[in-house]
Protein backbone atom coordinates (compact mmCIF):
# COMPACT_ATOMS: atom_id res chain seq x y z
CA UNK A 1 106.05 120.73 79.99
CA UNK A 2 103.43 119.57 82.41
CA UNK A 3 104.30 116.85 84.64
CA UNK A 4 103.70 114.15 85.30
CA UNK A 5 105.48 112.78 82.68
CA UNK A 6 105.93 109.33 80.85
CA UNK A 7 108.82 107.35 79.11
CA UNK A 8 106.86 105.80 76.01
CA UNK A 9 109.91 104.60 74.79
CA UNK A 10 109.71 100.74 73.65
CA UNK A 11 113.44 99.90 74.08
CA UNK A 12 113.50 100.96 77.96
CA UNK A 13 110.04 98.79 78.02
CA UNK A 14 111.66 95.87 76.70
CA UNK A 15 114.56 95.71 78.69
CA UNK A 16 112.85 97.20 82.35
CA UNK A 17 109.33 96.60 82.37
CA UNK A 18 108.61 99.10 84.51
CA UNK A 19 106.23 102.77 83.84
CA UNK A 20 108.84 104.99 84.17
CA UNK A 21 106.88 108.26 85.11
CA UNK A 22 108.67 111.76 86.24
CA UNK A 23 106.56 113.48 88.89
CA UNK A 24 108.25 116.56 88.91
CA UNK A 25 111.97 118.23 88.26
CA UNK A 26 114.20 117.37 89.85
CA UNK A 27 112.76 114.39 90.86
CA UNK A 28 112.87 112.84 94.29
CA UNK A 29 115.81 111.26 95.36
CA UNK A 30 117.87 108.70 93.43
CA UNK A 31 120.67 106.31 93.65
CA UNK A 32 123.47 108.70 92.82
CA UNK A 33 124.88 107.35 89.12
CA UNK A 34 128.83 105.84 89.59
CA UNK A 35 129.07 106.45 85.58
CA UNK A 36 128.35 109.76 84.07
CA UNK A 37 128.38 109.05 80.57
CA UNK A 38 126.79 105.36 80.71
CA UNK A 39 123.47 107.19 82.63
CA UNK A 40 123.66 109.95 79.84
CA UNK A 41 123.65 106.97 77.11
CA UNK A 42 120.28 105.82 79.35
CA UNK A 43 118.41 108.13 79.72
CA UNK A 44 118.65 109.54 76.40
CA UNK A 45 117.07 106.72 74.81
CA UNK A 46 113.95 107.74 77.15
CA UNK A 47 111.02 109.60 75.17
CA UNK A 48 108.67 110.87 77.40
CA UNK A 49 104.96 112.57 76.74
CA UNK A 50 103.69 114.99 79.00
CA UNK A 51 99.79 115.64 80.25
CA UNK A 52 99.27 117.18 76.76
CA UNK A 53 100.72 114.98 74.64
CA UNK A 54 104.04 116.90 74.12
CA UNK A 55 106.93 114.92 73.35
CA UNK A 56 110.37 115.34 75.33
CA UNK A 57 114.02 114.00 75.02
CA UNK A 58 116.37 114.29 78.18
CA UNK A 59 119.36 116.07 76.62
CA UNK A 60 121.50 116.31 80.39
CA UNK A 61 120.76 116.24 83.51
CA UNK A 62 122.71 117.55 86.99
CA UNK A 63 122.74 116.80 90.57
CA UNK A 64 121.12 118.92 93.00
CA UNK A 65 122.36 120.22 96.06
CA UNK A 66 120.61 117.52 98.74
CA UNK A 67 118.36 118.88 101.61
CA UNK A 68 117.15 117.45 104.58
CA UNK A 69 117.89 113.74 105.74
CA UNK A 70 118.97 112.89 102.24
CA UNK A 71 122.32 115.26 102.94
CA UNK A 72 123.22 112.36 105.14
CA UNK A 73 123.11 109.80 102.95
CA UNK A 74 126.16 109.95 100.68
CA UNK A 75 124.69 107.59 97.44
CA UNK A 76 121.88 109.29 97.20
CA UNK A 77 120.93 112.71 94.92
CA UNK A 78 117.98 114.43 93.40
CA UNK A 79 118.52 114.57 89.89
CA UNK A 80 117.36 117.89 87.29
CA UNK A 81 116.77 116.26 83.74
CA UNK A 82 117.21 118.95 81.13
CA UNK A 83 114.68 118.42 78.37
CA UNK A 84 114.22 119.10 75.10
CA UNK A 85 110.70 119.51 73.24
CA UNK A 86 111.00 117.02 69.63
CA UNK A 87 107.73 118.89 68.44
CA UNK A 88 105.97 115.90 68.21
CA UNK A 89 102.52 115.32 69.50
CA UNK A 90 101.58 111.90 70.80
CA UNK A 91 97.76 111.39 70.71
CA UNK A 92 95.69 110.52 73.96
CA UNK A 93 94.29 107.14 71.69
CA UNK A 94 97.63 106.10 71.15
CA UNK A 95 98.80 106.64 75.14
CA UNK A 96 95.78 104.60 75.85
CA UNK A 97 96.35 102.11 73.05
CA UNK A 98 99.80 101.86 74.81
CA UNK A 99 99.17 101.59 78.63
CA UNK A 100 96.57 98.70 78.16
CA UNK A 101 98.87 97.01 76.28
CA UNK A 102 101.67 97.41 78.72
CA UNK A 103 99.11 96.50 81.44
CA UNK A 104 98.16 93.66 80.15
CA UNK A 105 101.75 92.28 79.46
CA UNK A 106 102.58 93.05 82.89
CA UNK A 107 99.16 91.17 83.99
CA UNK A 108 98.40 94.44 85.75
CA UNK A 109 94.54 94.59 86.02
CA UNK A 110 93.91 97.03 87.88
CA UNK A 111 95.82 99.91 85.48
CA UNK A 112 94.53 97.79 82.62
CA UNK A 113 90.92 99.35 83.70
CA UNK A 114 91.89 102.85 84.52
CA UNK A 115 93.43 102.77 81.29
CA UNK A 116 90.57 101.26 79.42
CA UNK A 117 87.97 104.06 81.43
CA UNK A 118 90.16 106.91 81.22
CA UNK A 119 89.60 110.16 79.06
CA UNK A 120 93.01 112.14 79.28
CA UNK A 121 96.61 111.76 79.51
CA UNK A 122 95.57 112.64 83.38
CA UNK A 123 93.22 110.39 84.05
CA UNK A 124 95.93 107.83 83.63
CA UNK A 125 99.19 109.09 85.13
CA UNK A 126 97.53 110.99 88.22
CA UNK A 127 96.29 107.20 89.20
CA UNK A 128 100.14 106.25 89.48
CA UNK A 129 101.34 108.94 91.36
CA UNK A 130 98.57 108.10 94.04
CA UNK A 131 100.05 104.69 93.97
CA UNK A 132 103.82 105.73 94.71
């Protein structure tokens, strides 16, 4: 798996609207979840594609032991998704068919463009980790 990585999912677009991109495992810090099995139900509706156009279900995830400031802050975790690989392959034409159409919905311009001028899975989810 090569991060970053990106929930393609259409059910977690509907109902969130948001591009719901993994930088790295575990990822940063998180609200810690009250519900164990309602964020397992979540998360594994996610499908994500990696920088090659692998597809990946999260199968489990834990909590990580917390280091620096963020030991101080009781809510708050780093989270390790355990993945599975579907053996899928998701085509870069299709991940660019999908973020302009996303972008546009959104009325996000600006990713509409790096979307539309991009020539790898990269190219696209390298410009939104520079924005976070």
């Amino acid at each position: 798996m090569e991060f970053p990585i990106y929930d393609i999912s259409e059910e977690t677009w509907v109902k969130y609207k948001e591009n719901n991109i993994i930088f790295e495992n575990p990822d940063c810090p998180y609200i810690k979840p009250r519900n164990r099995n309602k964020y397992l139900d979540r998360i594994r509706k996610f499908i994500y594609v990696d920088c090659n156009g692998d597809i990946y279900k999260i199968t489990d995830y834990r909590l990580c032991e917390k280091k620096g400031i963020w030991k101080y802050i009781p809510f708050m975790a780093s989270i390790e998704f355990q993945f599975i690989k579907t053996g899928e392959h998701y085509s870069f034409e299709k991940f660019k068919d999908l973020m302009i159409k996303r972008a546009i919905e959104i009325e996000d311009g600006i990713n509409e463009k790096i979307a539309r001028n991009a020539t790898s899975f990269r190219d696209i989810l390298a410009t939104h980790e520079k924005k976070n």
